[in-house]
Protein backbone atom coordinates (compact mmCIF):
# COMPACT_ATOMS: atom_id res chain seq x y z
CA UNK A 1 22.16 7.00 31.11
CA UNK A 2 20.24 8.39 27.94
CA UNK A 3 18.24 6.32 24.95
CA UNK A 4 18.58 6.65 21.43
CA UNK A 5 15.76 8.12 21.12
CA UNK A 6 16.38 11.49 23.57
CA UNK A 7 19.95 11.41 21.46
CA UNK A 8 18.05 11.63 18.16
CA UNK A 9 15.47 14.17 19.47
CA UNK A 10 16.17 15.86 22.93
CA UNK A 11 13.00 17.94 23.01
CA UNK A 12 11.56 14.40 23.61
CA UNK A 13 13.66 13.49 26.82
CA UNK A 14 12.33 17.06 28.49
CA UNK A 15 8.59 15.73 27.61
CA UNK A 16 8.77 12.39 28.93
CA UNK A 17 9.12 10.38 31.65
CA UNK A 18 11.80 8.00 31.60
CA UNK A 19 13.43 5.85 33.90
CA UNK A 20 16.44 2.76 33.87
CA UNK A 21 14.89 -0.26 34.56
CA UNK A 22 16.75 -2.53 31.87
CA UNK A 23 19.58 -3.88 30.44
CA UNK A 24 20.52 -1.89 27.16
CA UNK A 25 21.00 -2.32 24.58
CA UNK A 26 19.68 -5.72 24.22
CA UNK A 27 21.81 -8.37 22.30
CA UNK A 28 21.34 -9.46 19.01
CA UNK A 29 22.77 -13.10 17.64
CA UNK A 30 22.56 -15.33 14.53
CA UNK A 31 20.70 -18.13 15.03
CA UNK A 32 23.36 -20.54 13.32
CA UNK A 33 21.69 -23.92 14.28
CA UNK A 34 18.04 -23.52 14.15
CA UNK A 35 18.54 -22.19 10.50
CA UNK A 36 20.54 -24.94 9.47
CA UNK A 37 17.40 -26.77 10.49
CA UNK A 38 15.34 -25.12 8.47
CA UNK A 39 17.82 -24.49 5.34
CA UNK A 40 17.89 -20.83 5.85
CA UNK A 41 21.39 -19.59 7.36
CA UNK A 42 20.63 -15.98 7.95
CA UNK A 43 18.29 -15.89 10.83
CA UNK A 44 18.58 -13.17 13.41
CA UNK A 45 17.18 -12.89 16.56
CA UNK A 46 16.83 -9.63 18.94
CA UNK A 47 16.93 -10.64 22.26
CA UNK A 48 14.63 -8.84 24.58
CA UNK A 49 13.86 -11.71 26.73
CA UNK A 50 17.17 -9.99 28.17
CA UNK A 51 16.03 -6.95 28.58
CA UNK A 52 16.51 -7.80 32.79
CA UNK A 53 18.12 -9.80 35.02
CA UNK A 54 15.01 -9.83 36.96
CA UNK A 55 12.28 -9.90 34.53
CA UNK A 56 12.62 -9.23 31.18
CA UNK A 57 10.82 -9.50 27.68
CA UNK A 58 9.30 -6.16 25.77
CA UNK A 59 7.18 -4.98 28.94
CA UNK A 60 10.31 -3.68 30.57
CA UNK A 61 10.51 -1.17 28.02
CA UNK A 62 7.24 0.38 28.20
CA UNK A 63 7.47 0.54 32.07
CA UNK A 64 10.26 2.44 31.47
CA UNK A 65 8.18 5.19 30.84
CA UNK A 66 5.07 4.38 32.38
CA UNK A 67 6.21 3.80 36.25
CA UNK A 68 7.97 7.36 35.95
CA UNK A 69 4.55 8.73 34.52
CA UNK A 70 2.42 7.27 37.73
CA UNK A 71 5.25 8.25 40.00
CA UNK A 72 4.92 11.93 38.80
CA UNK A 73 0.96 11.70 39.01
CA UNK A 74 1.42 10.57 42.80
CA UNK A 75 -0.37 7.28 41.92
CA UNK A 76 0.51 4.47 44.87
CA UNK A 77 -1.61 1.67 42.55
CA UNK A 78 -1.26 0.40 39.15
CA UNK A 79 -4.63 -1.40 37.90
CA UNK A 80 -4.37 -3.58 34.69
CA UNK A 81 -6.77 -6.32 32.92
CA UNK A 82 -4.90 -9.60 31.91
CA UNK A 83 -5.11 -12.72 30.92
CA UNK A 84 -5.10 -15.12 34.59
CA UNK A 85 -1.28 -16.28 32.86
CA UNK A 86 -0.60 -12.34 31.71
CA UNK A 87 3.16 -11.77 31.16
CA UNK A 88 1.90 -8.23 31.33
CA UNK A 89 0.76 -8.06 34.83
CA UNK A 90 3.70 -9.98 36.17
CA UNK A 91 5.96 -7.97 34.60
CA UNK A 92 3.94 -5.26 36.31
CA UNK A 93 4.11 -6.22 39.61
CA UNK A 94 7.87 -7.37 39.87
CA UNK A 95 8.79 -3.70 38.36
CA UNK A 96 6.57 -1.74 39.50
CA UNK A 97 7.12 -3.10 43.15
CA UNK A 98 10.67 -1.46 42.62
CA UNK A 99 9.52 1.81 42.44
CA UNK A 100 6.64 1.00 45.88
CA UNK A 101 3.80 0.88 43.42
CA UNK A 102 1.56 -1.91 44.18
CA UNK A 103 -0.50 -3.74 41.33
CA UNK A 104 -3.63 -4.49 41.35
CA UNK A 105 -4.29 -7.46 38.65
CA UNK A 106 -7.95 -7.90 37.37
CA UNK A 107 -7.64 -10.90 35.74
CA UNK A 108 -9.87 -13.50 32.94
CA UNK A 109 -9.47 -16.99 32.28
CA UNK A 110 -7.64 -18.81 29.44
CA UNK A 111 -6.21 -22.11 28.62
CA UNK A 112 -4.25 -23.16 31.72
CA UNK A 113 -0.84 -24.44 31.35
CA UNK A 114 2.45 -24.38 33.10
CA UNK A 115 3.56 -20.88 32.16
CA UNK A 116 0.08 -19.78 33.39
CA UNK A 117 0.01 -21.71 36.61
CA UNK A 118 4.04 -20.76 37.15
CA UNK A 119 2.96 -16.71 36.32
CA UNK A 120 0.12 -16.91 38.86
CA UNK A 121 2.43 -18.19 41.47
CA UNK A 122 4.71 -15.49 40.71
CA UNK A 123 1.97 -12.57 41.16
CA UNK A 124 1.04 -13.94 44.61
CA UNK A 125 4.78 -14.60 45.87
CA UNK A 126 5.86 -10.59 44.61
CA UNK A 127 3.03 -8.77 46.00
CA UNK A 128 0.14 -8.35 43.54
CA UNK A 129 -3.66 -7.90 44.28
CA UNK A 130 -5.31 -10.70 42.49
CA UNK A 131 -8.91 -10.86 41.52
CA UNK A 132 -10.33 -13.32 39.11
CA UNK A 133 -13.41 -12.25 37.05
CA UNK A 134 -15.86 -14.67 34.37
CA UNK A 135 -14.46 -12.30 31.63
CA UNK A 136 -13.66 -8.38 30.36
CA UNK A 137 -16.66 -6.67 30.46
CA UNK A 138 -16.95 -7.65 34.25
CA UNK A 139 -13.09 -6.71 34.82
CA UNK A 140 -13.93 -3.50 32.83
CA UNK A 141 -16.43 -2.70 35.00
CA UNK A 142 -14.26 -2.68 38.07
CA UNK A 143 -11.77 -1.11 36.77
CA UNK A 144 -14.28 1.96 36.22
CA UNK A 145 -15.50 1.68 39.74
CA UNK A 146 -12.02 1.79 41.10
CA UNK A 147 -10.84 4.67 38.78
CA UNK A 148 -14.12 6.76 39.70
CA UNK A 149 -13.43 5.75 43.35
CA UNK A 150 -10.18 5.93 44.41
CA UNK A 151 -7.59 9.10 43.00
CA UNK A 152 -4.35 6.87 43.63
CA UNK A 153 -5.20 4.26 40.85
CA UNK A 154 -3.24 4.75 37.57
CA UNK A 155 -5.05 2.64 34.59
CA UNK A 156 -2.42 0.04 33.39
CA UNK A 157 -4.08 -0.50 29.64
CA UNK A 158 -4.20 -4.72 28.92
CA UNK A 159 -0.25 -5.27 27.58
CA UNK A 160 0.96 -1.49 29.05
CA UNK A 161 -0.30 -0.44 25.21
CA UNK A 162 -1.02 3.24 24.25
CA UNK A 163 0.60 5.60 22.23
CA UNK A 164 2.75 6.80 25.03
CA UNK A 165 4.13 3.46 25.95
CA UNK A 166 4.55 2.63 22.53
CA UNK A 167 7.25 5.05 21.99
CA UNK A 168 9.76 2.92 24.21
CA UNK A 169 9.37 0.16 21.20
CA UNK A 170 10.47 3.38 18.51
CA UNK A 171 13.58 3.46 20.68
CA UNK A 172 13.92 -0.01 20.50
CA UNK A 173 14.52 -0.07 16.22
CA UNK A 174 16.74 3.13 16.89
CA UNK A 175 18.88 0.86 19.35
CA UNK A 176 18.52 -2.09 16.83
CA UNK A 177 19.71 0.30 13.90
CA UNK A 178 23.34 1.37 16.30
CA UNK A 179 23.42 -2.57 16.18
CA UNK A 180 23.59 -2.25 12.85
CA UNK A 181 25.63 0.38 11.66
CA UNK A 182 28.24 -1.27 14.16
CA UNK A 183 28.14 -4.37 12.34
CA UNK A 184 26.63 -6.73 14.99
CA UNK A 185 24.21 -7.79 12.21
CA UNK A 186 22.64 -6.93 8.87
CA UNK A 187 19.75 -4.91 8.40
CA UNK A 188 17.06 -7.29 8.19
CA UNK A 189 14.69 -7.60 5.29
CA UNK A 190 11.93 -8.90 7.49
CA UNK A 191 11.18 -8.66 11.41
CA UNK A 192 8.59 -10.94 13.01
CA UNK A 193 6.96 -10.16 16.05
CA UNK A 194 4.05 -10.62 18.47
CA UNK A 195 0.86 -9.29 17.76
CA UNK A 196 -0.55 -9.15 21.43
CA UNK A 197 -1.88 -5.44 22.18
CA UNK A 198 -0.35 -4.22 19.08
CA UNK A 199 2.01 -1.67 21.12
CA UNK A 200 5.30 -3.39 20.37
CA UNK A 201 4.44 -3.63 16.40
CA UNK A 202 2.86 0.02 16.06
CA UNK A 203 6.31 1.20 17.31
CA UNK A 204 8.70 -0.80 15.37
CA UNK A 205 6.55 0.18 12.27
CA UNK A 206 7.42 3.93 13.37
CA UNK A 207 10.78 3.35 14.33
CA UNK A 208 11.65 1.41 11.12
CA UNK A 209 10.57 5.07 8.91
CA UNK A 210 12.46 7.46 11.44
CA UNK A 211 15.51 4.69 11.86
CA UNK A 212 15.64 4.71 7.55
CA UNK A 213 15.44 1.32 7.71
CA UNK A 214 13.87 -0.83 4.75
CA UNK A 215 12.54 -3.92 6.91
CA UNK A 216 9.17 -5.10 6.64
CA UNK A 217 7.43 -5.91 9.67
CA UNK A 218 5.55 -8.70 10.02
CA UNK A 219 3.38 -8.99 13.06
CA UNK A 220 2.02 -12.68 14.23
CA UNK A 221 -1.52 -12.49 15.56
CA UNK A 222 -1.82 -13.69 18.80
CA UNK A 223 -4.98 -12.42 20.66
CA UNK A 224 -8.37 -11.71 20.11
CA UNK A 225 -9.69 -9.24 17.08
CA UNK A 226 -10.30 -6.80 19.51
CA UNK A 227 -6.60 -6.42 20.31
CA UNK A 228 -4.20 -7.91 17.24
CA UNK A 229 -6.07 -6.58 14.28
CA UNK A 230 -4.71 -3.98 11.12
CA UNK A 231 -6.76 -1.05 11.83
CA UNK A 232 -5.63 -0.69 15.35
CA UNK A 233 -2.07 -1.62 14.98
CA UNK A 234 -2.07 1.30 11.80
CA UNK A 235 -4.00 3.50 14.41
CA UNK A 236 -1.67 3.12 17.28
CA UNK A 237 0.98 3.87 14.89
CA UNK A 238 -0.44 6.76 13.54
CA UNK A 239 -0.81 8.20 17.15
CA UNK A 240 2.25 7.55 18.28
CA UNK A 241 3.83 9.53 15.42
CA UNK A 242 1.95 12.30 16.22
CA UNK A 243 2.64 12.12 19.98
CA UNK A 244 6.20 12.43 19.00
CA UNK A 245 5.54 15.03 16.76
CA UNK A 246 3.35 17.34 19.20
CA UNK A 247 6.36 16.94 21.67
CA UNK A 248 8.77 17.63 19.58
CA UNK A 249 8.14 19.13 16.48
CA UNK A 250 11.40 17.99 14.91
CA UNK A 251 9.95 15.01 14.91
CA UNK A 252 9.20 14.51 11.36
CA UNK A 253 5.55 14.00 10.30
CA UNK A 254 4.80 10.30 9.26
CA UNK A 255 1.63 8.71 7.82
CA UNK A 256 1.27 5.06 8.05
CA UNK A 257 -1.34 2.29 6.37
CA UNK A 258 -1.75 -0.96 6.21
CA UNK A 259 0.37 -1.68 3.41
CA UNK A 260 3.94 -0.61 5.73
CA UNK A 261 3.50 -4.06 7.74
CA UNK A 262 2.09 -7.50 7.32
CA UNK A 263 -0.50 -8.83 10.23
CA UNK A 264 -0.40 -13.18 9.56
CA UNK A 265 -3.43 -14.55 10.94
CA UNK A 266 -3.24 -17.93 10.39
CA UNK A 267 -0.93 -19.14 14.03
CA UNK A 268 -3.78 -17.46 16.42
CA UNK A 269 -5.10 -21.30 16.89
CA UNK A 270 -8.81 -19.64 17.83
CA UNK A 271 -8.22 -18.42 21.51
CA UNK A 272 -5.95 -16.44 23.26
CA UNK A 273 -3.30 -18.99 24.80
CA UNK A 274 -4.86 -21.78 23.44
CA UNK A 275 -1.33 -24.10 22.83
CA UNK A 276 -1.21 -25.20 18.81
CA UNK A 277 0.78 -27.87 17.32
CA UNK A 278 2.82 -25.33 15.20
CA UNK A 279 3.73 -23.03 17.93
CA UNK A 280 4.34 -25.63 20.10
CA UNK A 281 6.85 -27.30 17.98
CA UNK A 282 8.82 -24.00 17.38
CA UNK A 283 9.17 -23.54 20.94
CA UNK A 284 10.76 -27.19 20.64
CA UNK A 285 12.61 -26.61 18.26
CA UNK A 286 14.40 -23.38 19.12
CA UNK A 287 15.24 -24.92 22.80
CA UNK A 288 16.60 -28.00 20.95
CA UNK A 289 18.83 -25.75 18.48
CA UNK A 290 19.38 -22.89 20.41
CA UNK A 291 18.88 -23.54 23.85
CA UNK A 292 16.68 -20.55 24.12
CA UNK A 293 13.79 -20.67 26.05
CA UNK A 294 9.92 -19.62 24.18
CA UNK A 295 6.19 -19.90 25.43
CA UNK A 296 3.48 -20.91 23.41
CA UNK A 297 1.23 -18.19 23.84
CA UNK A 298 3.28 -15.04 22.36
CA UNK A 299 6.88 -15.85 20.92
CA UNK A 300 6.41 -20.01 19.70
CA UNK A 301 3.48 -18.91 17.39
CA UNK A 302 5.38 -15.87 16.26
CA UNK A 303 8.27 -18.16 15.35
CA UNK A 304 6.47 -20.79 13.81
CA UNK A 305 4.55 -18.17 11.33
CA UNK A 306 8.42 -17.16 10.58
CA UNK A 307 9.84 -20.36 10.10
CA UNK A 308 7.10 -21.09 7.88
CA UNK A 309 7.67 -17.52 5.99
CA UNK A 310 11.38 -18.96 5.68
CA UNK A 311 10.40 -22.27 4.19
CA UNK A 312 7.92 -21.09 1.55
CA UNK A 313 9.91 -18.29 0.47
CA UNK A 314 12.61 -19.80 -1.27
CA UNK A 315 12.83 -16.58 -3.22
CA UNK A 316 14.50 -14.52 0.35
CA UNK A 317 17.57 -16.17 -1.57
CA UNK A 318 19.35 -15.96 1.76
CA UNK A 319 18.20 -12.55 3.11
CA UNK A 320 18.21 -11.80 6.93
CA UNK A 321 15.40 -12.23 8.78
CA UNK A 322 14.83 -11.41 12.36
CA UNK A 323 13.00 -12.74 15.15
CA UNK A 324 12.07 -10.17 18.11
CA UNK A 325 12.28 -12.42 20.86
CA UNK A 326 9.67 -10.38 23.57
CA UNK A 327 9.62 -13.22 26.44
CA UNK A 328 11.16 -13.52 29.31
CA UNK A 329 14.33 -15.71 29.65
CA UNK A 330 14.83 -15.30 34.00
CA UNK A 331 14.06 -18.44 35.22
CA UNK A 332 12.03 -18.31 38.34
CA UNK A 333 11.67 -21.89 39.04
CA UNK A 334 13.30 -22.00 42.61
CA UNK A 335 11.32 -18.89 43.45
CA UNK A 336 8.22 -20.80 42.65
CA UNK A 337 9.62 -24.02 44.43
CA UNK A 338 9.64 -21.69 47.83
CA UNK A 339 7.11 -19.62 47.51
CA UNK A 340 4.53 -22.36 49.09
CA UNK A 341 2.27 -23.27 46.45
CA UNK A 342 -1.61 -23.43 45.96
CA UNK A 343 -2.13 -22.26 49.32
CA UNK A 344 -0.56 -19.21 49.06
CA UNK A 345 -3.54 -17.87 46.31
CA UNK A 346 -6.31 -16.51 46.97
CA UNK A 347 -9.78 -18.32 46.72
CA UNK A 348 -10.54 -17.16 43.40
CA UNK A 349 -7.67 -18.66 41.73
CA UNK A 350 -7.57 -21.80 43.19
CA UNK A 351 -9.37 -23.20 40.19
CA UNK A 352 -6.10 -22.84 37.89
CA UNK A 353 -4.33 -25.66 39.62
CA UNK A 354 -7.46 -27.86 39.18
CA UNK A 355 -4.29 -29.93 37.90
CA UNK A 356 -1.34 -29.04 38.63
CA UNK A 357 1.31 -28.39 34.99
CA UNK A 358 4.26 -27.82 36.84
CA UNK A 359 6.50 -30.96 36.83
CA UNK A 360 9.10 -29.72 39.22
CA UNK A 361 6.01 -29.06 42.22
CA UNK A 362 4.76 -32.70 41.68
């Protein structure tokens, strides 16, 4: 199987490492009844909580080329920073356990809720290394001790972001453009996304200029200044393009600002995972029109900035917006029902089920 993106330049598929880990393309549908909620009847989502049938959202495309890239390096270990809920590092450890990589999860608190307690489950039950730390300059640390100490480590960035990774999310806009072209929906004149590590954003922002396509992304900050800010998410762009561009020079040279995407700051809610009304009631909302399932720490505020967009933009006069859905959609709940509970984690993490979220272990 190839990617649009070694199609469009094949000088790139001899440079990097790729491997098939998802289901592609993802699909794309209207989302008929939630805008006849809203009054807007030309929403559009792209559905990348799809991406696998055994755990999707947007990290499956980046490990597309980053498990190939520690397999080639001989690394037996991947080592990543996370929230103690990451979608990240559980994405991490189910894929990377494919491939006989085991992760190693240093991981920082954050509002606990289900999703979080149901994630941290998960990490124990598929094989990951967890250690809990009071926050990222003490995870930070370790992970410097590790990398200095032990060769077979590879450095998982927080969210799989750098410009390498990022790359997998300009193939994604080039698969979203075939969409297109065959009709499966109309170019969008906005996309909305998560602004987590900024990797995702940065490469539709460069896939939108090499795809020719005339959306405007909007990005939906949902982390901490360090990560979702406009200077980094123009920066990571800006390197990615000339990644590209030093592996294949037919790559055509691209210079991005701020003004080629939007960053709304207003559905952060102060905190990383910290649950807001807003967000919260999207994720309602889209499981009560659409039967499709969101979390509130990455896709409900991203749809709640957009519905918002929708409603006080009476001016779109119809236009089609899209929603990059960048969850996962696999439901794990009978996996968590077996996989024996608070006993099964390790001392250090016992403290997330101070009370226990998760209705269907009570």
């Amino acid at each position: 199987m190839t990617i649009p993106l070694f199609e469009a330049y094949p000088a790139l598929e001899k440079q990097l490492p790729w491997m098939h880990l998802g289901n592609w393309p993802t699909p794309v549908q209207k989302l008929s009844n939630l805008g006849k909620a809203i009054g807007h009847e030309n929403l559009w989502i792209k559905r990348d909580d799809l991406s696998s049938d055994i755990y999707g959202g947007n990290k499956v495309r980046k490990l597309e080329f980053i498990i190939p890239d520690a397999l080639r390096k001989k690394k037996k270990y991947m080592i990543t920073v996370g929230g103690i809920g990451t979608n990240s590092g559980l994405s991490t450890t189910i894929h990377c356990g494919r491939a006989g990589i085991k992760t190693v999860l240093l991981l920082v608190p954050q509002p606990i809720t289900q999703n979080v307690q149901e994630n941290l489950l998960l990490d124990q039950y598929f094989g990951a290394e967890i250690n809990v730390f009071h926050g990222q300059p003490e995870a930070y640390l370790r992970v410097a001790w590790v990398l200095l100490t032990h060769p077979n480590f590879y450095l998982l960035w927080a969210g799989g972001t750098s410009p390498f990774s990022t790359i997998s999310y300009v193939n994604a806009v080039l698969e979203l453009k075939r969409q297109i072209d065959g009709g499966l929906l109309p170019a969008p004149k906005y996309i909305f996304s998560a602004v987590g590590s900024m990797g995702t954003t940065a490469g539709l922002i460069v896939g939108a200029r090499l795809a020719g396509l005339k959306s405007h992304n909007v990005g939906v900050k949902v982390s901490m200044d360090s990560y979702s800010n406009f200077k980094g998410t123009v920066s990571l762009a800006n390197k990615t393009a000339r990644l590209m561009r030093k592996l294949d020079p037919s790559v055509p040279e691209m210079k991005f600002t701020a003004a080629d995407f939007d960053l709304e700051l207003n559905y952060y809610g102060g905190e990383y995972g910290r649950v807001t009304p807003e967000g919260k009631a999207a994720v309602d909302l889209m499981k009560e029109t659409e039967g499709i399932k969101l979390e509130t720490t990455y896709t409900g505020k991203t749809l709640a900035a957009m519905l918002d967009f929708v409603k006080n933009n009476r001016s779109l006069n119809g236009a089609p917006v899209l929603f990059w859905n960048t969850h996962n959609s696999v439901d794990y709940s009978e996996t968590i029902k077996r996989c024996g509970g608070l006993k099964t984690l390790p001392e250090c993490a016992q403290w997330v089920f101070k009370e226990n979220l998760i209705p269907y272990l009570k």
